[in-house]
N, C-alpha and C. Protein backbone atom coordinates (compact mmCIF):
# COMPACT_ATOMS: atom_id res chain seq x y z
N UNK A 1 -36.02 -10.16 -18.77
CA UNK A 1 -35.33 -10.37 -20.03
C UNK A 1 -34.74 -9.06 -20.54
N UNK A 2 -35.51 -7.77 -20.50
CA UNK A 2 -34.81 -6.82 -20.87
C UNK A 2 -33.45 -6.57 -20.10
N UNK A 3 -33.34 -6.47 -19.14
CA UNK A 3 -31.79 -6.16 -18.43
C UNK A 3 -30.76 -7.14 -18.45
N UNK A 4 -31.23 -8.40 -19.02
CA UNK A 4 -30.27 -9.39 -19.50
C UNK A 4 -29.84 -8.82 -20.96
N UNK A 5 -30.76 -8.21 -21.13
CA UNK A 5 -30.14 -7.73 -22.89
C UNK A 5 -29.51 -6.59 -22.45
N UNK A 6 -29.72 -5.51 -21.62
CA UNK A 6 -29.09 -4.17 -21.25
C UNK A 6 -27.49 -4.89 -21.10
N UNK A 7 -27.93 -5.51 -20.05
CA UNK A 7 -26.56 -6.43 -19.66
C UNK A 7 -25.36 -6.76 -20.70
N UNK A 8 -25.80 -7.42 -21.49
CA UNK A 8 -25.13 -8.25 -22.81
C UNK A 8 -24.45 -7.22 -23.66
N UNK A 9 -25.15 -5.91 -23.79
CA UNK A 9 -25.12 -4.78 -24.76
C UNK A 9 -23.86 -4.02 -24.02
N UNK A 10 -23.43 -3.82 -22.56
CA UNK A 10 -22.15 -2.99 -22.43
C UNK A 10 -21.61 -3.29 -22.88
N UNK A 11 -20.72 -2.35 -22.95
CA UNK A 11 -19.23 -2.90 -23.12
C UNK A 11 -18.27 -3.75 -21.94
N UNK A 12 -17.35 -4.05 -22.52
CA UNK A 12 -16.65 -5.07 -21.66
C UNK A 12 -14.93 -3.83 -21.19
N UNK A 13 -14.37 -4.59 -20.35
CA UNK A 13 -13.89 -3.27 -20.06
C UNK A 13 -12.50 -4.18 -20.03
N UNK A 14 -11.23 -3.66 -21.14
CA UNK A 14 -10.26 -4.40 -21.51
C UNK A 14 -9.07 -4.29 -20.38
N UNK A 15 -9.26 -3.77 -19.48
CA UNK A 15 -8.27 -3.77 -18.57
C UNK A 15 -8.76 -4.85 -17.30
N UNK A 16 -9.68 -5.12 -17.23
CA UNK A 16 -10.33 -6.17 -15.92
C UNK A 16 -11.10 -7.22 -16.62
N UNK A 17 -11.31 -6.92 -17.76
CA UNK A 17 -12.32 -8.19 -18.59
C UNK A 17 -13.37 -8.35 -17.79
N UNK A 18 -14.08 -6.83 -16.98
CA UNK A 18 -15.49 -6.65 -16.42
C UNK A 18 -16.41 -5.85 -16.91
N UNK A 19 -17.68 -5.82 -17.02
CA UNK A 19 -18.69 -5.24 -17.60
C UNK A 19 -18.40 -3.93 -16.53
N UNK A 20 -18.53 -2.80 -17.26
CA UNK A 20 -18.23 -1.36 -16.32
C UNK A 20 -20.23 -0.93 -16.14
N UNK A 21 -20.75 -1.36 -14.88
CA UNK A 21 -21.86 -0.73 -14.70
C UNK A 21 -21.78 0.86 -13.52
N UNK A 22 -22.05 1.29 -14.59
CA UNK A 22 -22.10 2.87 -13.28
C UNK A 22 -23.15 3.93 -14.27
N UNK A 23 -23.72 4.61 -13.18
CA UNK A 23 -24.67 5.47 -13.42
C UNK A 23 -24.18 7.26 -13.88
N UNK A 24 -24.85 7.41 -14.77
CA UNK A 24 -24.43 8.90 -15.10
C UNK A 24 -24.86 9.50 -13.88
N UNK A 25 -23.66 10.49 -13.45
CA UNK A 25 -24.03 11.36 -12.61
C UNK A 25 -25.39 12.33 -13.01
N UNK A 26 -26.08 13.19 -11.43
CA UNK A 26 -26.95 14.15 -11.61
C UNK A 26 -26.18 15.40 -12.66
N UNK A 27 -25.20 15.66 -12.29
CA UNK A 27 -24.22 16.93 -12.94
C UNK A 27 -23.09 16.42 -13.64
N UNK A 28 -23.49 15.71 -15.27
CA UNK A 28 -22.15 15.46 -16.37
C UNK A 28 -21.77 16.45 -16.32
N UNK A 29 -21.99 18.15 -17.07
CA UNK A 29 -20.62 18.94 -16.84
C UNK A 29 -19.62 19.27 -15.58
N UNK A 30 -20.57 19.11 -14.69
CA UNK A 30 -19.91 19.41 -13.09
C UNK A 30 -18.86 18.04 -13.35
N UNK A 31 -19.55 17.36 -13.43
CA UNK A 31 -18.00 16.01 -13.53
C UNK A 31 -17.12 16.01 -14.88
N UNK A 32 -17.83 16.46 -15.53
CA UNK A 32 -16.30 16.88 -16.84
C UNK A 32 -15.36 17.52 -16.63
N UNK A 33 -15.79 18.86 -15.77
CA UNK A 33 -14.86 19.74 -15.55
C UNK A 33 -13.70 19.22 -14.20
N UNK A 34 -14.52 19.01 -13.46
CA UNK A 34 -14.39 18.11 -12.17
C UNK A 34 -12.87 17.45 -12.83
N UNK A 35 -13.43 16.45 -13.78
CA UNK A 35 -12.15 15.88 -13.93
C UNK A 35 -11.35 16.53 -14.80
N UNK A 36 -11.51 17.49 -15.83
CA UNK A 36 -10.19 18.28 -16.10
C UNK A 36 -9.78 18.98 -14.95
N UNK A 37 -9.88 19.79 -13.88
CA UNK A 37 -9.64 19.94 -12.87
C UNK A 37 -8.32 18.97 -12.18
N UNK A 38 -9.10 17.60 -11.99
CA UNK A 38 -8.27 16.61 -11.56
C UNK A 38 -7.24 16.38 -12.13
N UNK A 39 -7.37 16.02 -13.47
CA UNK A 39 -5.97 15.92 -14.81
C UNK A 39 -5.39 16.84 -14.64
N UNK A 40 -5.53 18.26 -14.43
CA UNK A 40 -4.72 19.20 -14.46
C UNK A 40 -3.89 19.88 -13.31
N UNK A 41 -4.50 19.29 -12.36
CA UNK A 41 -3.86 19.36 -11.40
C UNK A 41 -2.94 17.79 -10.79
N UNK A 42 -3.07 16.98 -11.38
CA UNK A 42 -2.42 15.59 -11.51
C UNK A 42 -0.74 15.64 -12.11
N UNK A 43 -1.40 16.19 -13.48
CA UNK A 43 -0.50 16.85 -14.48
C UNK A 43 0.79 17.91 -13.59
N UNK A 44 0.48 18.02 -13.19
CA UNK A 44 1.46 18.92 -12.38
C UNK A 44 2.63 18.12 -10.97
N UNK A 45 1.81 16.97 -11.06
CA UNK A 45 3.38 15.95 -10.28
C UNK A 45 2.42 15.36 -8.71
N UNK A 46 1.66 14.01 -8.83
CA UNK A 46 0.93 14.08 -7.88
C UNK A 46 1.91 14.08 -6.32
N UNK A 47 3.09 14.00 -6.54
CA UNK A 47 4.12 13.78 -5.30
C UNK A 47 4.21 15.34 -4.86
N UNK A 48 4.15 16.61 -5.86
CA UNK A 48 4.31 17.71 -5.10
C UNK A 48 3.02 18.20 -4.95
N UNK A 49 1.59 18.17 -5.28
CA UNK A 49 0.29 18.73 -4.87
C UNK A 49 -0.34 17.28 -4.64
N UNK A 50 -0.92 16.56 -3.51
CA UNK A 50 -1.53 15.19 -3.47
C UNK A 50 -2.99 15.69 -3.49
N UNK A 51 -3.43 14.98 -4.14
CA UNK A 51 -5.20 15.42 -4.65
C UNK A 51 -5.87 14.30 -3.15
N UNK A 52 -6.61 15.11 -2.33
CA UNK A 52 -6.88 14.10 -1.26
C UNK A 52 -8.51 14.72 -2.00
N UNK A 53 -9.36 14.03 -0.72
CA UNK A 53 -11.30 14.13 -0.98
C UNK A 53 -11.32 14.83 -0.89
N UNK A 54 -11.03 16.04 0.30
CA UNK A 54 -11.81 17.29 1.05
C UNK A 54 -11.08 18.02 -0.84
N UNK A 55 -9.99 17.82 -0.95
CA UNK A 55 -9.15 19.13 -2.24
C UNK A 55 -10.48 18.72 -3.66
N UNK A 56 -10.66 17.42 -3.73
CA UNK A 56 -11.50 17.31 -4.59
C UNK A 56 -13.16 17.86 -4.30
N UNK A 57 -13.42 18.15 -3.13
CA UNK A 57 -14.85 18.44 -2.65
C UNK A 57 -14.36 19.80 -2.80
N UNK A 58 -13.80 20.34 -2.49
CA UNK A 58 -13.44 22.16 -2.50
C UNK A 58 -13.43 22.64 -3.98
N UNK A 59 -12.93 21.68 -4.53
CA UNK A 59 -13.02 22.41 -6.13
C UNK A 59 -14.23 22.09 -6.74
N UNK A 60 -14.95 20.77 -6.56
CA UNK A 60 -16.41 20.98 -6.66
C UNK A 60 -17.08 22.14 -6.57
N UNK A 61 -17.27 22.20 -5.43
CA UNK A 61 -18.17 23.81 -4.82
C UNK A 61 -17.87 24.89 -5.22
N UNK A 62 -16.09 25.00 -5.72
CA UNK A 62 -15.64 26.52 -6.54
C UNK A 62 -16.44 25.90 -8.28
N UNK A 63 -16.15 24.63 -9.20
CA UNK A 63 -16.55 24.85 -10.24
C UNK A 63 -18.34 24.83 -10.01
N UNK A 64 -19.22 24.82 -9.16
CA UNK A 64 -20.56 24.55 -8.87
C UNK A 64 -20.84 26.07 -9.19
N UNK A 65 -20.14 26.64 -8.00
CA UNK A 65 -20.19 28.18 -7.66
C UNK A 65 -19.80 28.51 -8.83
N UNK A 66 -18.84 28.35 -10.00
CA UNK A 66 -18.66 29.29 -11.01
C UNK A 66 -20.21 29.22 -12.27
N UNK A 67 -20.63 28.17 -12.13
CA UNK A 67 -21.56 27.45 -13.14
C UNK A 67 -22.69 27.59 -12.40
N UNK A 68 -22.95 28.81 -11.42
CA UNK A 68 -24.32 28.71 -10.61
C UNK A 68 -25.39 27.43 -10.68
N UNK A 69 -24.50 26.57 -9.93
CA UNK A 69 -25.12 25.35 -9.79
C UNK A 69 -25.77 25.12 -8.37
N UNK A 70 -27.39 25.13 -8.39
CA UNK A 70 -27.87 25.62 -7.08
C UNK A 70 -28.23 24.01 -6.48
N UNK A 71 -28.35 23.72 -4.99
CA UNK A 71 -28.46 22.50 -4.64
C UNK A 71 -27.64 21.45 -4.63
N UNK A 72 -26.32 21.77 -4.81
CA UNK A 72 -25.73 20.63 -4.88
C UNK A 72 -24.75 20.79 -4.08
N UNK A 73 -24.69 19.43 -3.09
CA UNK A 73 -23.30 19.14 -1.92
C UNK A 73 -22.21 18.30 -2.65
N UNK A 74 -21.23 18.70 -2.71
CA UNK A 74 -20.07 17.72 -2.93
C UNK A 74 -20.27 16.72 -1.45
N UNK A 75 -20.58 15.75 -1.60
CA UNK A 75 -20.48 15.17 -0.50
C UNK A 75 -19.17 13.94 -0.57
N UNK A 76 -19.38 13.14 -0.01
CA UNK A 76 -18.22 12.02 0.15
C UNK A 76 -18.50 11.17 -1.58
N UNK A 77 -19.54 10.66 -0.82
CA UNK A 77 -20.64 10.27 -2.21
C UNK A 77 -20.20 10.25 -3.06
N UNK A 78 -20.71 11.77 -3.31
CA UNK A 78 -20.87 12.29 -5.22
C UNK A 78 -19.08 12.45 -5.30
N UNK A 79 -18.31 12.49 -4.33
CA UNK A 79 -16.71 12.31 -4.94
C UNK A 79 -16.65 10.64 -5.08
N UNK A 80 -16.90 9.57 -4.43
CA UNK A 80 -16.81 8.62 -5.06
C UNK A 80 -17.32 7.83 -6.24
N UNK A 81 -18.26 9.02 -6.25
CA UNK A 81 -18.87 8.19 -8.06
C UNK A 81 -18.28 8.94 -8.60
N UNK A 82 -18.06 10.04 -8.86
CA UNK A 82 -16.93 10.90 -9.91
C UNK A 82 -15.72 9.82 -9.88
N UNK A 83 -15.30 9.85 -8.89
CA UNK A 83 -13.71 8.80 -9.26
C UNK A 83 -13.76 7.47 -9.44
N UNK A 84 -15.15 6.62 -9.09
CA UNK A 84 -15.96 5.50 -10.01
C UNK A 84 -15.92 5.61 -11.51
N UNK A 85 -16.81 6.84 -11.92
CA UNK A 85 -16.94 7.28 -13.20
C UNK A 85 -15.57 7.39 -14.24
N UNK A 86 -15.10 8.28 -13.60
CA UNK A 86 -13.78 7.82 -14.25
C UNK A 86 -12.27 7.15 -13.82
N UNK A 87 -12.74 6.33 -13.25
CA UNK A 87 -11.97 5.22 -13.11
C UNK A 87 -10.53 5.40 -12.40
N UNK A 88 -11.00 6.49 -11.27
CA UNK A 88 -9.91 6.85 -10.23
C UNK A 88 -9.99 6.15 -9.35
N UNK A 89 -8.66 5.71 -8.31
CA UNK A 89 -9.18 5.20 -7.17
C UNK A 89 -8.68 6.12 -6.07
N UNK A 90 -8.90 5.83 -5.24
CA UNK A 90 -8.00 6.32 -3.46
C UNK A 90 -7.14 5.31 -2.63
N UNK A 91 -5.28 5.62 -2.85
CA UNK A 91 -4.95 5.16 -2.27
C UNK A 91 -4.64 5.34 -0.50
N UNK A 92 -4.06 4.56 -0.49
CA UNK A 92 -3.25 4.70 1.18
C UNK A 92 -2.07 4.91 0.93
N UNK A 93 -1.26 5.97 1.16
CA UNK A 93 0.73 5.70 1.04
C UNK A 93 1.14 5.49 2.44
N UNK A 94 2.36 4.86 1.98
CA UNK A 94 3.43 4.26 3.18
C UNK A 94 4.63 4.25 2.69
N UNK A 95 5.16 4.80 3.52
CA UNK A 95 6.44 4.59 3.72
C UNK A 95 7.08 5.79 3.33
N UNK A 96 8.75 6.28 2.74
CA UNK A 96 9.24 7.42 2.04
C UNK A 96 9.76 7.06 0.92
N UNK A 97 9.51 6.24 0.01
CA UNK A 97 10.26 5.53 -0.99
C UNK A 97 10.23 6.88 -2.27
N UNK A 98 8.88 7.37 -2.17
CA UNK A 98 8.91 8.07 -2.92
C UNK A 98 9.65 9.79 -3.10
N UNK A 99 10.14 9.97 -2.21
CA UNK A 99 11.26 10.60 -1.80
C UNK A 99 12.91 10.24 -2.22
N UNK A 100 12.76 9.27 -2.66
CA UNK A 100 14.08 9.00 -3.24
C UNK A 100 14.51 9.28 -4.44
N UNK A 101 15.65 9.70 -4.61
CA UNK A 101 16.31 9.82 -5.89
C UNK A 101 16.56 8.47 -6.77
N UNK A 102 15.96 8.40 -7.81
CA UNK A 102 16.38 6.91 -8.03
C UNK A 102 17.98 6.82 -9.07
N UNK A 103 18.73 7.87 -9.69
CA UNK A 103 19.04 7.86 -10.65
C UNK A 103 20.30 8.20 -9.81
N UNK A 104 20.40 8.84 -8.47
CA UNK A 104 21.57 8.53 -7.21
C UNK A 104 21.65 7.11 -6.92
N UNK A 105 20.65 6.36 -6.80
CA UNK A 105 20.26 4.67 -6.12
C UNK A 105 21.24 4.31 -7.29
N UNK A 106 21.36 3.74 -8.34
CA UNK A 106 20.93 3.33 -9.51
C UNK A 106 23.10 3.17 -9.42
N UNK A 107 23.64 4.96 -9.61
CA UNK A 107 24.81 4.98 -9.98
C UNK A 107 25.31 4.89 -8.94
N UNK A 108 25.19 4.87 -7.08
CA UNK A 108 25.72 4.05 -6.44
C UNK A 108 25.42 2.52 -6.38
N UNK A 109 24.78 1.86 -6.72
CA UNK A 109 24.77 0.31 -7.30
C UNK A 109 25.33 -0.07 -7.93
N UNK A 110 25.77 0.91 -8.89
CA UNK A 110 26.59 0.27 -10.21
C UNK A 110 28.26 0.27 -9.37
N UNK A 111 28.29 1.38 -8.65
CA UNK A 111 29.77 1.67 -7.93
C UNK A 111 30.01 0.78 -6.86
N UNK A 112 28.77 0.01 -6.34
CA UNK A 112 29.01 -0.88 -5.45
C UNK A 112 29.79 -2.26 -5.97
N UNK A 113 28.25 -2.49 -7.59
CA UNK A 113 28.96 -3.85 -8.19
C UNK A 113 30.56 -3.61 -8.10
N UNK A 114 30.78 -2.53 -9.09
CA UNK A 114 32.37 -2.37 -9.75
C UNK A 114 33.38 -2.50 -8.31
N UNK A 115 33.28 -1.97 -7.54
CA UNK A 115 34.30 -2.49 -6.32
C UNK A 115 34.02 -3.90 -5.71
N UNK A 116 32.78 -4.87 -5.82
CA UNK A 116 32.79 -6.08 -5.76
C UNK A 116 33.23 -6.97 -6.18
N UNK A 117 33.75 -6.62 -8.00
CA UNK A 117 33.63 -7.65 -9.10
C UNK A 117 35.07 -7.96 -8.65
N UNK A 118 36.42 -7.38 -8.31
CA UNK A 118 37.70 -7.68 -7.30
C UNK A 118 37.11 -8.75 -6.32
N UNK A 119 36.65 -8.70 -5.80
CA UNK A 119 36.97 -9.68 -4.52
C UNK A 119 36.19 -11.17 -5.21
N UNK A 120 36.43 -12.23 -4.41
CA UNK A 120 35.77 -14.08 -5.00
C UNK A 120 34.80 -13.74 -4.38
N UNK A 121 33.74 -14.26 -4.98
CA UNK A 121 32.02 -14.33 -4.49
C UNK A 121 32.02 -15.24 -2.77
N UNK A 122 32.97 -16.11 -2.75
CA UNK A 122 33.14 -16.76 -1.23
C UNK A 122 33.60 -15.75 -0.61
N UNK A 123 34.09 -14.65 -0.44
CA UNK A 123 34.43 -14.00 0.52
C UNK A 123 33.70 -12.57 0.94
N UNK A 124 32.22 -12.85 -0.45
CA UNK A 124 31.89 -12.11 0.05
C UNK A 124 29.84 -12.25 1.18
N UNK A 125 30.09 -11.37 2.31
CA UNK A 125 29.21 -12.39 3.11
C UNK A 125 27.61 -11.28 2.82
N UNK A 126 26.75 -11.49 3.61
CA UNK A 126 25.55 -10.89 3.92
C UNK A 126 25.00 -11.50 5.41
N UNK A 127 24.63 -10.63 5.73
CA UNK A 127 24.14 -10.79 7.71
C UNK A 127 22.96 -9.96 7.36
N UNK A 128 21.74 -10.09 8.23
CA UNK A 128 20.61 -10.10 8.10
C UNK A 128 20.27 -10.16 9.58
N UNK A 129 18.92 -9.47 10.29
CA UNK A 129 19.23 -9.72 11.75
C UNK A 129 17.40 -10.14 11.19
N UNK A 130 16.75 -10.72 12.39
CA UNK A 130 15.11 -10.51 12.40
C UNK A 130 14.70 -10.89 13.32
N UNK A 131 13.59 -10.59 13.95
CA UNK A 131 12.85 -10.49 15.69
C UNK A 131 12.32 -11.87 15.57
N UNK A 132 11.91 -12.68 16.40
CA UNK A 132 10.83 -13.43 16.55
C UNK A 132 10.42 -13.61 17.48
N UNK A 133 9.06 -13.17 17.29
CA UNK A 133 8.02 -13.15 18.09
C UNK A 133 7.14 -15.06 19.27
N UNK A 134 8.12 -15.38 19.82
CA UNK A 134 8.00 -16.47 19.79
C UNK A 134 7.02 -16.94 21.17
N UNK A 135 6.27 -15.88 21.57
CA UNK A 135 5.20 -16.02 22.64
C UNK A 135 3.95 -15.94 21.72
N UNK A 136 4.27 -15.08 20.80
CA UNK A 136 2.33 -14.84 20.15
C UNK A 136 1.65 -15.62 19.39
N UNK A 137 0.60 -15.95 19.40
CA UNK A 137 0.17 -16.98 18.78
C UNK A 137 -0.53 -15.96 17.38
N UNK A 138 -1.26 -17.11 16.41
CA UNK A 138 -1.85 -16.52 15.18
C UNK A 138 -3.38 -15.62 15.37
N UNK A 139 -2.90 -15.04 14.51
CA UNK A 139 -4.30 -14.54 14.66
C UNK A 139 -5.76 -15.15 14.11
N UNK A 140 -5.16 -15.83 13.12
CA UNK A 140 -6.06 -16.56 11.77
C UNK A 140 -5.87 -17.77 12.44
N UNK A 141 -7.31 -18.75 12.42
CA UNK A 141 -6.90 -19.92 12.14
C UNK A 141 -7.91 -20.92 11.80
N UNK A 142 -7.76 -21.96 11.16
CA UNK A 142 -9.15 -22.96 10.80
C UNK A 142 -9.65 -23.84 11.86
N UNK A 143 -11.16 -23.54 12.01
CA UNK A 143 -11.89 -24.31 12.83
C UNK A 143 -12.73 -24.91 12.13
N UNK A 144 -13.49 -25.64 12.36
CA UNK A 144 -14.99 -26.72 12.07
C UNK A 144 -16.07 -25.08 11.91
N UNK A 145 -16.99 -24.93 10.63
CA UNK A 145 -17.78 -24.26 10.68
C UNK A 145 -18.74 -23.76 12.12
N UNK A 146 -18.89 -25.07 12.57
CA UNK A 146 -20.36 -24.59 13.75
C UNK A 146 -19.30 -24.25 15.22
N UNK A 147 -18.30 -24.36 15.40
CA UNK A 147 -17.65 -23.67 16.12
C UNK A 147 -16.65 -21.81 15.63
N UNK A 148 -17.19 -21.69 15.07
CA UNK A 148 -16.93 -20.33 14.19
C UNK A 148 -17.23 -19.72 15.63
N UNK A 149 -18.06 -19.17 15.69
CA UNK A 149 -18.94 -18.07 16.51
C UNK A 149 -18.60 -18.16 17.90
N UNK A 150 -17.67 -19.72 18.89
CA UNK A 150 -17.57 -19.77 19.66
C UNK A 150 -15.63 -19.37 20.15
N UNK A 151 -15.23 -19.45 19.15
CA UNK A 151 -13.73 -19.12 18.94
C UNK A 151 -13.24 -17.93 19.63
N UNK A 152 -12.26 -17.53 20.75
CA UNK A 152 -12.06 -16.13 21.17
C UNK A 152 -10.44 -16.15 21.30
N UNK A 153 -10.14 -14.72 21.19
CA UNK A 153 -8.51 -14.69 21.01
C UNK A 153 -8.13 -14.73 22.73
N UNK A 154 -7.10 -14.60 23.04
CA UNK A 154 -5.97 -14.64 23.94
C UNK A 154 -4.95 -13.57 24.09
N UNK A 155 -4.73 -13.66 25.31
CA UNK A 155 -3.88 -12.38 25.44
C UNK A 155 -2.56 -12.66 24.66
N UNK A 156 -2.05 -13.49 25.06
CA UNK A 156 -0.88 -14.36 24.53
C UNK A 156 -1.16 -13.71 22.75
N UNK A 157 -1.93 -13.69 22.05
CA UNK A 157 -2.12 -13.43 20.79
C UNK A 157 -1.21 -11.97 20.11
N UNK A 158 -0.99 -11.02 21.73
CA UNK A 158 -0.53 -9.80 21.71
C UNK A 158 0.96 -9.60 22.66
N UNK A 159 1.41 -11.33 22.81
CA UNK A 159 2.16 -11.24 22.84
C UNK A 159 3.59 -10.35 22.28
N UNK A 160 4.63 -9.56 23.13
CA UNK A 160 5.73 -8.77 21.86
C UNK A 160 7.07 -9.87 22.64
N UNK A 161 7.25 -10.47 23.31
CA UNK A 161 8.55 -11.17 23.96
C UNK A 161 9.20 -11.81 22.32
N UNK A 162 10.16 -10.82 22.42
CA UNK A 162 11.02 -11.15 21.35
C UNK A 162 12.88 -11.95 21.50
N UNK A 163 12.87 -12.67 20.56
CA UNK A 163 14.65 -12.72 20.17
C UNK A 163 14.82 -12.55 19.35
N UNK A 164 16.27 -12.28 19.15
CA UNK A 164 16.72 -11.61 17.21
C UNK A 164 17.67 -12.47 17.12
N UNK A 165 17.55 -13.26 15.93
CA UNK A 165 17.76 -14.28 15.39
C UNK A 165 19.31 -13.53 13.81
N UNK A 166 20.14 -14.19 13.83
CA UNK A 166 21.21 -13.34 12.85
C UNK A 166 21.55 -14.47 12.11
N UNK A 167 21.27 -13.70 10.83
CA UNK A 167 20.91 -14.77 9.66
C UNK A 167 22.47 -14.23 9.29
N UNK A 168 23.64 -15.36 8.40
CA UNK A 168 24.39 -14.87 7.45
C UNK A 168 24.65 -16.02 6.94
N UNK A 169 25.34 -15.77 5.53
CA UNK A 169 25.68 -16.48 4.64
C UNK A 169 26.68 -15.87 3.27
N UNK A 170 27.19 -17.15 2.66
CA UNK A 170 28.36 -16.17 1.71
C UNK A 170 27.34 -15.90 0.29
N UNK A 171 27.89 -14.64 -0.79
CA UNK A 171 26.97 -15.03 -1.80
C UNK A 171 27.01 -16.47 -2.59
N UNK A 172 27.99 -17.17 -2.89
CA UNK A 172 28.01 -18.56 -3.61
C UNK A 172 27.17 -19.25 -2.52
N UNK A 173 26.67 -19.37 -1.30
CA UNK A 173 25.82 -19.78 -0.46
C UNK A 173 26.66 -21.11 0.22
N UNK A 174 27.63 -21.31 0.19
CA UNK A 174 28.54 -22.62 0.62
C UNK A 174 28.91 -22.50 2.08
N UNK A 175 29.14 -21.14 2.63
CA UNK A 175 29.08 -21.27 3.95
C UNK A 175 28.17 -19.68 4.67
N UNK A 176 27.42 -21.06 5.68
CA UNK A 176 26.51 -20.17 5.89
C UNK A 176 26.27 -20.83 7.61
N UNK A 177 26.34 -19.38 9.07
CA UNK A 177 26.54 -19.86 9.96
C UNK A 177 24.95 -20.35 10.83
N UNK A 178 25.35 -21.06 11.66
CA UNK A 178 24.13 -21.90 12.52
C UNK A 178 23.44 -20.53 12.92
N UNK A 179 22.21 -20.38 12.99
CA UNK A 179 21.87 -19.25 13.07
C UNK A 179 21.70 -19.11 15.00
N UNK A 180 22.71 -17.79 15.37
CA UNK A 180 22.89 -17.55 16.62
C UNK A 180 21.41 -16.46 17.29
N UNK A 181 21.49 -16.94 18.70
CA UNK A 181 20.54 -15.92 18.91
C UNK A 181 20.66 -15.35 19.87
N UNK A 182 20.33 -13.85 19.86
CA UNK A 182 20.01 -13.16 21.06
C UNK A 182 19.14 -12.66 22.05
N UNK A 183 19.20 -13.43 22.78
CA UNK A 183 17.93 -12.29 23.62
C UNK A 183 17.98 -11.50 24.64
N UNK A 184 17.65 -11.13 25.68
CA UNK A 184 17.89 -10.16 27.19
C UNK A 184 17.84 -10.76 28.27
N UNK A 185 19.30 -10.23 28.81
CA UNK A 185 19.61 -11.00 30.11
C UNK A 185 18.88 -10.55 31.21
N UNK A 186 18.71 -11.70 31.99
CA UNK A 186 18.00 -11.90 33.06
C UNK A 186 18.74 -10.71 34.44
N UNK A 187 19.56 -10.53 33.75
CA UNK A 187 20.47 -8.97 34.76
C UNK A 187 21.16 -8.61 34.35
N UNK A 188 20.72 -7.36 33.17
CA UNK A 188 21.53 -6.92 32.98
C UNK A 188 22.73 -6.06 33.22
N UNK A 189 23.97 -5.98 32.25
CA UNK A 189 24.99 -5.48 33.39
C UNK A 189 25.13 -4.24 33.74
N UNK A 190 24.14 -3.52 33.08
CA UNK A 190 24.04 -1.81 33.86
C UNK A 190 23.59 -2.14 34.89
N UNK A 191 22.69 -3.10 35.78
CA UNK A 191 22.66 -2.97 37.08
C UNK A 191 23.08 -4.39 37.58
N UNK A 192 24.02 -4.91 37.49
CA UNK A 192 24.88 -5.13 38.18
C UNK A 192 25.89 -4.65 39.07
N UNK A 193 26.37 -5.25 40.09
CA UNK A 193 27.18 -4.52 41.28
C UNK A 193 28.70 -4.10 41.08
């Protein structure tokens, strides 16, 4: 009964509408500073300094070492409850998007519309190309529970035998062609005679 009342007594947490349970760290100032550290080096543009673990474990051990703080490992750990604690996460990036100028994007779009708005929406087209993978099978699929455990993939699953399939159509969408396809000839004509 008591931890049903501990329970009841957090707070509720207005961004997830979840009870926030987490434990005070061994070292609150080590993690106060820890995270001004983080803010302040955040603060500074996370695209030109990226705050990875090991950068957050290194400044641990320098603010530990300044605060003769004896016994303590920044380990993987104690960086994931610090960024638990305050409510950091760790992403994954992909791709270069963030490398782009957006405010170049933005005023060639607008220069694209303005030389479009001349021509009739029928004349103007879009082509689109895309692979299909038409040997591989799924990877996912639904079985009967008690055959779970007996289920095994296939090579075929890693199938890559592809055709590229060419999508087009006008923007008013009124004509739009049978979609043609390509694939690789059975000899091709670089070695032909």
């Amino acid at each position: 009964m008591r931890s049903s009342a501990k329970y009841g007594a957090m707070p509720n947490d207005s961004n997830t509408l979840a009870r926030i349970n987490c434990r005070e760290g061994k070292w609150p100032e080590l993690d106060a500073l820890l995270y001004q550290w983080y803010f302040a080096v955040y603060s500074l543009g996370h695209r030109r300094i990226p705050i990875t673990t090991a950068l957050v474990q290194e400044a641990a051990y320098m603010i530990a070492a300044r605060r003769s703080i004896f016994g303590f490992t920044a380990s993987n750990g104690y960086v994931r409850g610090v960024l638990k604690r305050y409510d950091l996460c760790n992403i994954s990036l992909h791709g270069k998007a963030g490398a782009t100028n957006l405010a170049a994007v933005t005023a060639a779009v607008e220069d694209i519309r303005r030389q479009l708005e001349s021509y009739p929406c029928d004349r103007v087209s879009n082509v689109d190309e895309t692979g299909l993978l038409y040997k591989c099978l799924p990877f996912r699929l639904n079985v009967p529970h008690r055959d779970g455990r007996l289920a095994r993939g296939t090579k075929a699953m890693r199938s890559m035998n592809t055709i590229t399939l060419v999508l087009l159509t006008n923007a008013t969408g009124t004509q739009k062609l049978a979609v043609p396809m390509i694939g690789s000839a059975d000899r091709p004509l670089c070695f032909r005679g």
